[in-house]
N, C-alpha and C. Protein backbone atom coordinates (compact mmCIF):
# COMPACT_ATOMS: atom_id res chain seq x y z
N UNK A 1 63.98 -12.84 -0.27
CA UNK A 1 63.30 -11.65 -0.71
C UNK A 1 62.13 -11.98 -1.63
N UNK A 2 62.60 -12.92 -2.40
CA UNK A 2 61.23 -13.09 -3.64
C UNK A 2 60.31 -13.97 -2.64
N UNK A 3 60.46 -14.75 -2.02
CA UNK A 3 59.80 -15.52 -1.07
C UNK A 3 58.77 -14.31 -0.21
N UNK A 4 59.47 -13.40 0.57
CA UNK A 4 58.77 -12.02 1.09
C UNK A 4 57.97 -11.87 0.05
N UNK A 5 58.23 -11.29 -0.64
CA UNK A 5 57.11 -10.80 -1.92
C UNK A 5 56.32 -11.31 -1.92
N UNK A 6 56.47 -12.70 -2.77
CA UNK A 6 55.17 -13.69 -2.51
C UNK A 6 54.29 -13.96 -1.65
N UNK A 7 54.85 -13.84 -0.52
CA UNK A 7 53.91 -14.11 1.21
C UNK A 7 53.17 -12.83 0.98
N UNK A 8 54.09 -11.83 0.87
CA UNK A 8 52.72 -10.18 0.78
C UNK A 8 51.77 -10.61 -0.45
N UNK A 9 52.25 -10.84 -1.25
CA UNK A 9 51.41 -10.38 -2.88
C UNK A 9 50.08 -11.72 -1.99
N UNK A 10 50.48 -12.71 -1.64
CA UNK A 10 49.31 -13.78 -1.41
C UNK A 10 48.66 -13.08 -0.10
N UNK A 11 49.31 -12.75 0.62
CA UNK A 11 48.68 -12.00 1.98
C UNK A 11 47.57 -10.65 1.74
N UNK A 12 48.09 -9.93 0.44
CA UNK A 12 47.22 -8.77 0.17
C UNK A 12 45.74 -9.17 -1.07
N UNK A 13 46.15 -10.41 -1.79
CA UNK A 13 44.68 -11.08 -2.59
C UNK A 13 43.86 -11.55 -1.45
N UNK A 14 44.62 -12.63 -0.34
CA UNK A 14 44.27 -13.20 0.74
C UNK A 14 42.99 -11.66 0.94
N UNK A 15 43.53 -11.27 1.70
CA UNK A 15 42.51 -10.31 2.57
C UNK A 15 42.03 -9.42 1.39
N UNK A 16 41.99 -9.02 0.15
CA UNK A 16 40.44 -8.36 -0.74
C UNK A 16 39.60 -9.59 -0.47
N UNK A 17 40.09 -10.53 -1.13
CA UNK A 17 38.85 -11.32 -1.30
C UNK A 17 38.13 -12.05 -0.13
N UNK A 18 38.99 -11.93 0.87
CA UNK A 18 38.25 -11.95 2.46
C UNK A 18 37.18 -11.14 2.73
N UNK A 19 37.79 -9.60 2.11
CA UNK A 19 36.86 -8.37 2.27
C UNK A 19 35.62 -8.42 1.06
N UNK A 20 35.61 -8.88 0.71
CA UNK A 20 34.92 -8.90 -0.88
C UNK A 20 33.27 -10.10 -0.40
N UNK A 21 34.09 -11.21 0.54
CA UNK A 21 33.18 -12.15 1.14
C UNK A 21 32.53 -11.55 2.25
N UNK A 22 32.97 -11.10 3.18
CA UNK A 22 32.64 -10.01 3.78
C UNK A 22 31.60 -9.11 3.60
N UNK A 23 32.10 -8.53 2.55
CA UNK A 23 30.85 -7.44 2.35
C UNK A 23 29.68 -7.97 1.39
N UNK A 24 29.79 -8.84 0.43
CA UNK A 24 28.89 -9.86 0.32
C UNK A 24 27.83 -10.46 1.06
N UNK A 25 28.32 -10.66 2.26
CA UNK A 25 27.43 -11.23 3.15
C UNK A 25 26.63 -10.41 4.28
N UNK A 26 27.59 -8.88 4.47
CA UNK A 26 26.56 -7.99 4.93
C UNK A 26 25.63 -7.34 3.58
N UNK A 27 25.48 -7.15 2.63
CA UNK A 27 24.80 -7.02 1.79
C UNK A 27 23.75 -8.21 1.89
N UNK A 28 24.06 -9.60 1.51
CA UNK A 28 22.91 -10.59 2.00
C UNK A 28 22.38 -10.53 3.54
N UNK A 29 22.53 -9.76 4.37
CA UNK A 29 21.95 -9.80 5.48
C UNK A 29 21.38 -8.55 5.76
N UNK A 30 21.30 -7.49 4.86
CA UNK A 30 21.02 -6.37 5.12
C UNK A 30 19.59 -6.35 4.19
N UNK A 31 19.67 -7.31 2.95
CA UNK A 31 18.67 -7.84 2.42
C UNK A 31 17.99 -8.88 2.95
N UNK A 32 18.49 -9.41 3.70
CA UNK A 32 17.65 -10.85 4.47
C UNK A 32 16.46 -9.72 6.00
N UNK A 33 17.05 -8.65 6.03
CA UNK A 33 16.51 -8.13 7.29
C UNK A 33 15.30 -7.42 6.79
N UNK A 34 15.49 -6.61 5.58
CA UNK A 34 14.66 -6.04 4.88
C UNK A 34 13.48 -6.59 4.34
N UNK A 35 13.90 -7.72 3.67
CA UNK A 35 12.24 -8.45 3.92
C UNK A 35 11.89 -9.14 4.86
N UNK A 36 12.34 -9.40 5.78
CA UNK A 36 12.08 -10.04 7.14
C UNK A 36 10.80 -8.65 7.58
N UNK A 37 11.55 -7.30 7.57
CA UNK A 37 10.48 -5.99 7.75
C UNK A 37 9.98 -6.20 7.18
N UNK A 38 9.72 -6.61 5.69
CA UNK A 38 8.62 -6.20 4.65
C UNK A 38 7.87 -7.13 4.83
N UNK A 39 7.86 -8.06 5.60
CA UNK A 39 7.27 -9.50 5.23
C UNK A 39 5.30 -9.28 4.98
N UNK A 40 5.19 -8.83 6.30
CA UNK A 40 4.01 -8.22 6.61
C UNK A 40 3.31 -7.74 5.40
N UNK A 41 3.94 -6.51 5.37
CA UNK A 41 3.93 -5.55 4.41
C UNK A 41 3.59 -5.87 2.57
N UNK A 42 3.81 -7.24 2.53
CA UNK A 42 3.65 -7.21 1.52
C UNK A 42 2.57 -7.75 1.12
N UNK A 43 2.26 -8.24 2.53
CA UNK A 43 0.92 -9.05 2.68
C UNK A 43 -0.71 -8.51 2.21
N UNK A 44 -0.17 -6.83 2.41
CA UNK A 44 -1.35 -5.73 2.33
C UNK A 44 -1.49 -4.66 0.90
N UNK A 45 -2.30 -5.19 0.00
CA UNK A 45 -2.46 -4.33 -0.86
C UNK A 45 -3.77 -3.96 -1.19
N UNK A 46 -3.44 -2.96 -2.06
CA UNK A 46 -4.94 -2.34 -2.86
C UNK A 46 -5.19 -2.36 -3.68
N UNK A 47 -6.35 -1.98 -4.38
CA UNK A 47 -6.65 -2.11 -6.38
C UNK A 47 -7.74 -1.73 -6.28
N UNK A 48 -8.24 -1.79 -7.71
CA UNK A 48 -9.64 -1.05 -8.28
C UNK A 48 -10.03 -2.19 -9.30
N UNK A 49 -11.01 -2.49 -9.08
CA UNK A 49 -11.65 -2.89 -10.34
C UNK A 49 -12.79 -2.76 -10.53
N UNK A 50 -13.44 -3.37 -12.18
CA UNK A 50 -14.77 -3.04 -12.75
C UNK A 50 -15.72 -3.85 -12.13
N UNK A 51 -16.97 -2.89 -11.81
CA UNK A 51 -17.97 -3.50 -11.23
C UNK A 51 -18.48 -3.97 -12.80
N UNK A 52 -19.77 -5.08 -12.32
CA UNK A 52 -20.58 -5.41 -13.51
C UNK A 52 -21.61 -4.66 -14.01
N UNK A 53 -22.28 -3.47 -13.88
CA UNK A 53 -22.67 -2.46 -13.81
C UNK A 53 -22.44 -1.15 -14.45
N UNK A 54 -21.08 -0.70 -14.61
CA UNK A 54 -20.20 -0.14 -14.68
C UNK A 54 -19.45 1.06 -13.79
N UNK A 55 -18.52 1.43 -14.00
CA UNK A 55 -17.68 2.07 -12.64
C UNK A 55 -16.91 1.11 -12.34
N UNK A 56 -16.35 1.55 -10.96
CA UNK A 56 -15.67 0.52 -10.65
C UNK A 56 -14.89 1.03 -8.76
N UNK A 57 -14.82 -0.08 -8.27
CA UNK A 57 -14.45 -0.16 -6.87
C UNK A 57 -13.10 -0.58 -6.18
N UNK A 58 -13.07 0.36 -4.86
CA UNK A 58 -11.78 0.07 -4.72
C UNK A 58 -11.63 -1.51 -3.58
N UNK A 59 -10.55 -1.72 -3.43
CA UNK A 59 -10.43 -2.88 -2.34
C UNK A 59 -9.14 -3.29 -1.63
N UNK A 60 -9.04 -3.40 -0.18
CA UNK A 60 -7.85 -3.12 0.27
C UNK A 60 -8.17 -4.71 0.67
N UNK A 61 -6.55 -5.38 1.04
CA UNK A 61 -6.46 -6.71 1.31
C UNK A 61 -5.31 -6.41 2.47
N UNK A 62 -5.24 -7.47 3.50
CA UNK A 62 -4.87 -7.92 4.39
C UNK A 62 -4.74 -9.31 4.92
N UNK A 63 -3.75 -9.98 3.90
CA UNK A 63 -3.35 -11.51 3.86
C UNK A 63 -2.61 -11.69 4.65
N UNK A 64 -1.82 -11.19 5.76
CA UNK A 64 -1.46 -11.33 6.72
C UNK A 64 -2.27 -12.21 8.09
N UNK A 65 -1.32 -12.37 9.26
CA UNK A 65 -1.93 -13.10 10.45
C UNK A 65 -2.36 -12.00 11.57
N UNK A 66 -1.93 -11.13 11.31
CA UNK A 66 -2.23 -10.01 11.82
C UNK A 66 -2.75 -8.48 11.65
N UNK A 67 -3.11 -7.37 12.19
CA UNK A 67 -4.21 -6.61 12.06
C UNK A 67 -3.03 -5.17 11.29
N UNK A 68 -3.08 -4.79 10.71
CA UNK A 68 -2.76 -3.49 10.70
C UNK A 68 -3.58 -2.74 10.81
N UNK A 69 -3.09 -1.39 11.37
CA UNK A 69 -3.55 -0.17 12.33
C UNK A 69 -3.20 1.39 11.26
N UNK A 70 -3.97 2.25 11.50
CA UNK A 70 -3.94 3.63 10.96
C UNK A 70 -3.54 3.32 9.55
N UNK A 71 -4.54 2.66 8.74
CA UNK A 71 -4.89 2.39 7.78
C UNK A 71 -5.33 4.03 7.09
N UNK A 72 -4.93 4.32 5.61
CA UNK A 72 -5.07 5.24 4.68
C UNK A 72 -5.02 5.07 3.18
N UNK A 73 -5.95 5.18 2.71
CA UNK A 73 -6.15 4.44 1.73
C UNK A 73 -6.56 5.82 0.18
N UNK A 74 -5.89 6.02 -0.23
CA UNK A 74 -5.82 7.88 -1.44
C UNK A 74 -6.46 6.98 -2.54
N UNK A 75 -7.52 7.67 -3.04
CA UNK A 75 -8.72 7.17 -3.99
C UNK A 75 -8.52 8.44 -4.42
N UNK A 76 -9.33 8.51 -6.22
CA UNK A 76 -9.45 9.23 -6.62
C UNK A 76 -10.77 9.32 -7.43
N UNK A 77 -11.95 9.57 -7.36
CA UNK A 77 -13.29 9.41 -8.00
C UNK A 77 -13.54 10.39 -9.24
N UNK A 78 -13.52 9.00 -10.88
CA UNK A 78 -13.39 10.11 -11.34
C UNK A 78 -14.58 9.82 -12.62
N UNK A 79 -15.47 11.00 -12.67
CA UNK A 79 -16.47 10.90 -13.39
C UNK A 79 -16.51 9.95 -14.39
N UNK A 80 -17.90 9.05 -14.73
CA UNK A 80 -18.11 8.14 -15.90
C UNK A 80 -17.85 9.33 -17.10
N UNK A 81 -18.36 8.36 -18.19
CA UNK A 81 -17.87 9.00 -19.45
C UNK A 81 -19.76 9.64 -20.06
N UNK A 82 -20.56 9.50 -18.92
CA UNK A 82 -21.83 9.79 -19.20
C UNK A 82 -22.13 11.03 -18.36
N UNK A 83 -21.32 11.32 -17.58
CA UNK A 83 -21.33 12.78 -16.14
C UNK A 83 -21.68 13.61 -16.96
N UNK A 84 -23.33 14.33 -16.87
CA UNK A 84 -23.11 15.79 -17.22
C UNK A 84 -22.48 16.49 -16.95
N UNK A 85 -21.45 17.29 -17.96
CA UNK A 85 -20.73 18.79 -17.42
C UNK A 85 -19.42 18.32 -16.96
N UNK A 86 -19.25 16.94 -17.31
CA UNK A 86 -17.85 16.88 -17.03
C UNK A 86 -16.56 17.62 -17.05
N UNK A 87 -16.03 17.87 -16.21
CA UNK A 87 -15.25 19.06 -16.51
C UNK A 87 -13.58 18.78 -15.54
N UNK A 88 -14.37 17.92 -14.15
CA UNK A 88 -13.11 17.71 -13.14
C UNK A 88 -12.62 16.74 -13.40
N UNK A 89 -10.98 16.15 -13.64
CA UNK A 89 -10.12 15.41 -13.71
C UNK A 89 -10.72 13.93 -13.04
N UNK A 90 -11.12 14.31 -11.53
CA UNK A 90 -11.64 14.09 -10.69
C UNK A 90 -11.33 14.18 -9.17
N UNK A 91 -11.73 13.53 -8.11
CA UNK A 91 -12.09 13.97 -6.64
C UNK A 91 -11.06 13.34 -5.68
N UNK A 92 -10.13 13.18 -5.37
CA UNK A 92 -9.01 13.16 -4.69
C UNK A 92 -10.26 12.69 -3.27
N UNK A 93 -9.28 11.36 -2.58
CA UNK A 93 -10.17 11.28 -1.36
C UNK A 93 -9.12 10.49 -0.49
N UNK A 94 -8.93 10.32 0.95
CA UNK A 94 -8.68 9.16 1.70
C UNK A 94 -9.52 8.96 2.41
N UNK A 95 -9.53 7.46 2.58
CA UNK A 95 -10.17 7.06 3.37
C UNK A 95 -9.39 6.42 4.47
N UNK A 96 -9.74 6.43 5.72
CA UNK A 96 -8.85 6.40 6.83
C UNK A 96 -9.64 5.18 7.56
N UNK A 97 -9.24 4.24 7.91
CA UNK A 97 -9.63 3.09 8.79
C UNK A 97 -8.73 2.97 9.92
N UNK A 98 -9.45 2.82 10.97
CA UNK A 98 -8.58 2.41 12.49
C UNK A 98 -7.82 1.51 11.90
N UNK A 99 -8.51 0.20 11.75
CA UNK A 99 -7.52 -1.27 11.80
C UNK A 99 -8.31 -1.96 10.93
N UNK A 100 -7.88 -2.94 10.07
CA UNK A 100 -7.89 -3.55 9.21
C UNK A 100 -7.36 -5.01 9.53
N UNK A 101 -8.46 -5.97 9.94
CA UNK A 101 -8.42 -6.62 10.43
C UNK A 101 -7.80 -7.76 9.72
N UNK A 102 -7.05 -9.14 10.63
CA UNK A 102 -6.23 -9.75 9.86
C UNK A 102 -6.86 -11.41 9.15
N UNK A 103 -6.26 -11.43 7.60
CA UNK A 103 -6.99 -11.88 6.55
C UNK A 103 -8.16 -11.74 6.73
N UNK A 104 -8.51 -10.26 6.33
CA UNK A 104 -9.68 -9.68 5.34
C UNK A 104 -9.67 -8.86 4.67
N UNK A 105 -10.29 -8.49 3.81
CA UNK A 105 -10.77 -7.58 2.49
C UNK A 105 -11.95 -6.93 2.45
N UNK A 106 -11.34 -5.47 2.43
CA UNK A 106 -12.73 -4.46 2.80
C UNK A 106 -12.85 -4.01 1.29
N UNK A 107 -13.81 -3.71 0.50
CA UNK A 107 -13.98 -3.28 -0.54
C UNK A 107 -15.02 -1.88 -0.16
N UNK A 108 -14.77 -0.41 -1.48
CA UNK A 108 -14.93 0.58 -1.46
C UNK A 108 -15.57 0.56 -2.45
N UNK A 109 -17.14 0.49 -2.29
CA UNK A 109 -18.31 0.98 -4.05
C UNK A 109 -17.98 2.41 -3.98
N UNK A 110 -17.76 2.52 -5.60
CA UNK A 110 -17.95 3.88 -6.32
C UNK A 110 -19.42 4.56 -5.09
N UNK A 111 -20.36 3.79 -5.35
CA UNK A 111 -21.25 4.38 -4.63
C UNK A 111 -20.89 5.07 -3.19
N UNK A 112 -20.24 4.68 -2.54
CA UNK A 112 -20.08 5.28 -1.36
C UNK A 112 -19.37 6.63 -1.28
N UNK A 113 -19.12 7.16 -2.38
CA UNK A 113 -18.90 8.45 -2.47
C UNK A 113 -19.28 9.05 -3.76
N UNK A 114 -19.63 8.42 -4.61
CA UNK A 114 -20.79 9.05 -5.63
C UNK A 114 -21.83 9.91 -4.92
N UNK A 115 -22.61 9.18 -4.28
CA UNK A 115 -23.52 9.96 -3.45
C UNK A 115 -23.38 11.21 -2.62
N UNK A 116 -22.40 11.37 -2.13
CA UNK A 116 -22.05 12.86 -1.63
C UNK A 116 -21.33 13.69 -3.18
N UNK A 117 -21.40 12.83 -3.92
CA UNK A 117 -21.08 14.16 -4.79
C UNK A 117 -21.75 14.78 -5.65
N UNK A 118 -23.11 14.18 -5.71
CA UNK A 118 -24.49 14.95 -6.45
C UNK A 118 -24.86 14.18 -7.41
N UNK A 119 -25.57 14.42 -7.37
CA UNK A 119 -26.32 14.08 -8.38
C UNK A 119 -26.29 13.50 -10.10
N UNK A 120 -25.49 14.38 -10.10
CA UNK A 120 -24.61 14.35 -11.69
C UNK A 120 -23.30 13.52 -12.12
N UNK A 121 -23.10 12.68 -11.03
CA UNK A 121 -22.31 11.87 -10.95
C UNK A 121 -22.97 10.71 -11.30
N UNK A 122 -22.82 9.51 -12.11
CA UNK A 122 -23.61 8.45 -12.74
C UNK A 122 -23.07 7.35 -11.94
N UNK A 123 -23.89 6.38 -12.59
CA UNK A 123 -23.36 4.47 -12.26
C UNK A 123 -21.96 4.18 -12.61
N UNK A 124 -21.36 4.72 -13.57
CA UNK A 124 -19.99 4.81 -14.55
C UNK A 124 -18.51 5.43 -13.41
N UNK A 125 -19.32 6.03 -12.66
CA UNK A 125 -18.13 6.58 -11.47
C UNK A 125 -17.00 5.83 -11.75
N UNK A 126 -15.68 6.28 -11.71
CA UNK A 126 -14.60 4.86 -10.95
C UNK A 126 -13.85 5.40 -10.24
N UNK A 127 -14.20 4.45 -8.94
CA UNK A 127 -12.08 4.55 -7.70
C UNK A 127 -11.17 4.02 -8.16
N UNK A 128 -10.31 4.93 -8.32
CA UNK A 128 -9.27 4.40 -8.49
C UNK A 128 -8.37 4.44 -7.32
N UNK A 129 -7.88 3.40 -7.14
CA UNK A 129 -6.89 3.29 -5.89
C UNK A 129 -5.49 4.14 -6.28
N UNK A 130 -5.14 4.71 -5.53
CA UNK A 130 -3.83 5.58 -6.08
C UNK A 130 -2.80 4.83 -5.16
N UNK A 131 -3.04 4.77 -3.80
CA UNK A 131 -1.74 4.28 -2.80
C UNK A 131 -2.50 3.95 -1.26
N UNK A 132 -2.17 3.59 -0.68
CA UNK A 132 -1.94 3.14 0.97
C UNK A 132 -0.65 3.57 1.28
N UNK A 133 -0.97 3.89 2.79
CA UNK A 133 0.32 3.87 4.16
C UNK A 133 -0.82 3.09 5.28
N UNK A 134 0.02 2.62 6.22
CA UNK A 134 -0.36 1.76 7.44
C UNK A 134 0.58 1.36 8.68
N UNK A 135 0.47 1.43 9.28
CA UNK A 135 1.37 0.81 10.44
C UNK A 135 1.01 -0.94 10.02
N UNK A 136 2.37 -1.53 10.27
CA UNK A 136 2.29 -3.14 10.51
C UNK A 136 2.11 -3.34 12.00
N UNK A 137 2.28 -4.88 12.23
CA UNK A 137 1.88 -5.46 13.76
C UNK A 137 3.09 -4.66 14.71
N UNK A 138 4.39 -4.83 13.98
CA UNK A 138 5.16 -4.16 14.60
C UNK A 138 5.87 -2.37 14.77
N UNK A 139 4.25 -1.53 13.96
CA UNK A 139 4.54 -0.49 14.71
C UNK A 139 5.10 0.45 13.16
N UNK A 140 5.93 -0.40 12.64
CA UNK A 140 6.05 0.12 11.38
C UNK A 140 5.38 0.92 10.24
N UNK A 141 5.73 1.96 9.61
CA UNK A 141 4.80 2.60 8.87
C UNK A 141 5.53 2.25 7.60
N UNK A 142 4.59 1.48 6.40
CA UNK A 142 4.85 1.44 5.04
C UNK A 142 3.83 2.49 4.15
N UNK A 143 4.08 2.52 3.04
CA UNK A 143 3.54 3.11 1.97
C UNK A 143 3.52 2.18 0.52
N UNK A 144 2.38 2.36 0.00
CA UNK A 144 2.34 1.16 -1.04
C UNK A 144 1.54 1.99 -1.84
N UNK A 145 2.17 1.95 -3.52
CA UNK A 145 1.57 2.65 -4.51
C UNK A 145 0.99 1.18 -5.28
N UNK A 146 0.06 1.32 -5.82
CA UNK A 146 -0.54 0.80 -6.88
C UNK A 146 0.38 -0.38 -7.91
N UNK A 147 0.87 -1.24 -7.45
CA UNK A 147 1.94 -1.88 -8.79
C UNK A 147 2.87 -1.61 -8.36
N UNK A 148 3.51 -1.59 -6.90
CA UNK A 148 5.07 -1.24 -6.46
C UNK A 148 5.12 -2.29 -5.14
N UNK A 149 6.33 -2.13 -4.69
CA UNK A 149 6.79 -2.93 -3.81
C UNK A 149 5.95 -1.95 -2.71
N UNK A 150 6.45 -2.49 -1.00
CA UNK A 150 5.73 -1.62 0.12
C UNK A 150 7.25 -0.69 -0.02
N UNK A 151 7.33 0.51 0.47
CA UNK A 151 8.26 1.02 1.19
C UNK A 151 8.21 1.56 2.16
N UNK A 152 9.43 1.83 3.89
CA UNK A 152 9.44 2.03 4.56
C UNK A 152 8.57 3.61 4.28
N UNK A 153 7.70 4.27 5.26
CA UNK A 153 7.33 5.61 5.11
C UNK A 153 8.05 6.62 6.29
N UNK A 154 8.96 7.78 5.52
CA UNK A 154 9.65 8.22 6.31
C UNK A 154 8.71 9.72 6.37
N UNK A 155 8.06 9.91 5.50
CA UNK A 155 6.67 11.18 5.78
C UNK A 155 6.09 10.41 5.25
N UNK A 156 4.73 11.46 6.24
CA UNK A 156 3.65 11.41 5.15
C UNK A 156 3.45 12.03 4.42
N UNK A 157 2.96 11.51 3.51
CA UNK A 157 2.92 11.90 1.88
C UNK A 157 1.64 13.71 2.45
N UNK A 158 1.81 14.54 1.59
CA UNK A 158 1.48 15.72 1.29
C UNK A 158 0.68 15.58 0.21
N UNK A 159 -0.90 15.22 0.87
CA UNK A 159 -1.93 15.42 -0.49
C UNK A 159 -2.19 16.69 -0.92
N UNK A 160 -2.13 17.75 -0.01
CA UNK A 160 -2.90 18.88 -0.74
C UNK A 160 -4.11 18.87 0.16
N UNK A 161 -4.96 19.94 -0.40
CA UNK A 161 -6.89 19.49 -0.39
C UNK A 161 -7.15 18.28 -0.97
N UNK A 162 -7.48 17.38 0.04
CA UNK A 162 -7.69 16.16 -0.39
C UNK A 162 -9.50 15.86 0.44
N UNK A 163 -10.25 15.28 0.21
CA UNK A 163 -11.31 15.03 1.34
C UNK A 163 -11.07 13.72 1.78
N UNK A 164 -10.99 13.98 3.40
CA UNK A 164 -10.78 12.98 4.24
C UNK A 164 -12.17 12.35 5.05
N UNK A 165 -11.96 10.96 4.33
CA UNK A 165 -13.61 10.58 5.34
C UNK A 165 -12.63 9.31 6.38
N UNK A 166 -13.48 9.12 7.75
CA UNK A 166 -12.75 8.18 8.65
C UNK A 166 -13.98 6.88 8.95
N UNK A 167 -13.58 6.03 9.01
CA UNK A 167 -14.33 4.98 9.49
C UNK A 167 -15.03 5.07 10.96
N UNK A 168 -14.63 6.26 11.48
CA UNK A 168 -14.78 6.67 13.01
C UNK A 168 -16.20 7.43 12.83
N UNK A 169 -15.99 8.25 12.04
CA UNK A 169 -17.39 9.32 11.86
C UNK A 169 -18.65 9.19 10.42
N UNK A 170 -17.60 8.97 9.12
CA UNK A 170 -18.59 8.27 7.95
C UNK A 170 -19.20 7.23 7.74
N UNK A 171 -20.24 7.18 7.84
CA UNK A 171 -21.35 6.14 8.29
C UNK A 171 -21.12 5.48 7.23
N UNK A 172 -21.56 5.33 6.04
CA UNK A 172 -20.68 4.13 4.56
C UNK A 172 -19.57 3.67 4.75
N UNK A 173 -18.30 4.75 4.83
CA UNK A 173 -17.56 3.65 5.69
C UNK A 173 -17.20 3.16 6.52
N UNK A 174 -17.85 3.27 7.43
CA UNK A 174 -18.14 2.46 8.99
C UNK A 174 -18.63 0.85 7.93
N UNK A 175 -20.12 1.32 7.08
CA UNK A 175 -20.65 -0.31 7.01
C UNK A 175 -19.60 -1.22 6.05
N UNK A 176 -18.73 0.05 5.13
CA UNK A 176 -17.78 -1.06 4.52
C UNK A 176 -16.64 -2.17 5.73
N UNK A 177 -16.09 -0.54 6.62
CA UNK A 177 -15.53 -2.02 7.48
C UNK A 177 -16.23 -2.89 7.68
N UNK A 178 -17.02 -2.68 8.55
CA UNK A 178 -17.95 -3.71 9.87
C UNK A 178 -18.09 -4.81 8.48
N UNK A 179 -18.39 -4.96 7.03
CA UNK A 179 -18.59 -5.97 6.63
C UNK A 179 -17.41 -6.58 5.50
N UNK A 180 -16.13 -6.19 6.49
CA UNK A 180 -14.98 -6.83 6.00
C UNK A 180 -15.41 -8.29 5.72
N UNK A 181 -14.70 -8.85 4.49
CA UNK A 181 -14.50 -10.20 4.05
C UNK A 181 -13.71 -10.82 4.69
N UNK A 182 -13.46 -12.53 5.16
CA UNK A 182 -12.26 -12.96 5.50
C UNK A 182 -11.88 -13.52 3.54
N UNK A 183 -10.67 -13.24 3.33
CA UNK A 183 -9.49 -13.11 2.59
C UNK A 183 -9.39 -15.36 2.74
N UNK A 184 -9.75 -15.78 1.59
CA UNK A 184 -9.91 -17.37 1.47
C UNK A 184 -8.09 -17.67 1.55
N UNK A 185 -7.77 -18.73 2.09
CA UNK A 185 -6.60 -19.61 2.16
C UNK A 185 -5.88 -18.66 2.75
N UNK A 186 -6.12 -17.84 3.95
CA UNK A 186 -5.05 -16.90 4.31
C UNK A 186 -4.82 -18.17 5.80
């Protein structure tokens, strides 16, 4: 009888900690798959920085071996500190690119949408990059905020009134693609 006991009591630690290894290792494989998806994905980001001039520009990267597609890129243009009549927060924008070709870097001058916004808008402008979404090589749609990991995109995000310019029809950014950078040591 105490012998029985023992065989269960070792038979029932036996199998937790079977189960314990177990689920351990679908957890490491459920994380091994996840960046296997992200791999791409992480390859592609955005930012803003200061021109020498002042203002400042946005710039999307694509260190990857491959192209991502239905590129969207949420800028926000928001008056220098010299704007007469300053008054708006500022100008909510995406910019939409077919494809984004692989290892390169398209950069976005303040200028290219300063200019449609009058006059009263100065050199001091700045984009600020707010976020990207994109399809990867494989079809996948991520979303990438500013200083975050990519995440899978299960909507699309809900700007509001936002102004949408496309690389298809806005002639500035038509010339920003067409004079994508190749992206060094990719």
């Amino acid at each position: 009888m105490i012998t029985a006991a023992g065989g269960l009591l070792f038979t029932g630690i036996s199998t937790y900690y079977s189960a314990q290894v177990s689920k351990d290792q679908l957890d490491q494989s459920r994380e091994d798959a996840e960046a296997k998806d992200r791999k791409q994905a992480d390859l592609v980001s955005a930012w803003s920085y200061r021109e020498k001039g002042g203002g400042s520009s946005g710039v999307i990267s694509n260190r990857s071996k491959d192209p991502v597609t239905s590129v969207n890129v949420v800028i926000t243009a928001i008056p220098g500190p010299h704007r007469k009549g300053a008054s708006a927060p500022g100008v909510p924008y995406v910019l939409q690119i077919a494809t984004v070709g692989p290892c390169s870097k398209i950069t976005f001058p303040a200028k290219m949408v300063r200019d449609e916004l009058g006059r009263s808008w100065t050199p001091d402008t700045e984009m600020r990059v707010d976020m990207i979404w994109f399809s990867d090589g494989r079809g996948k749609q991520w979303k990438h905020r500013t200083a975050s990991y990519p995440t899978l995109l299960k909507e699309h995000p809900d700007l509001g009134d936002v102004r949408t310019r496309s690389n298809t029809f806005h002639a500035p950014l038509q010339v920003q693609v067409a004079n994508a950078k190749t992206v060094p040591g990719c």
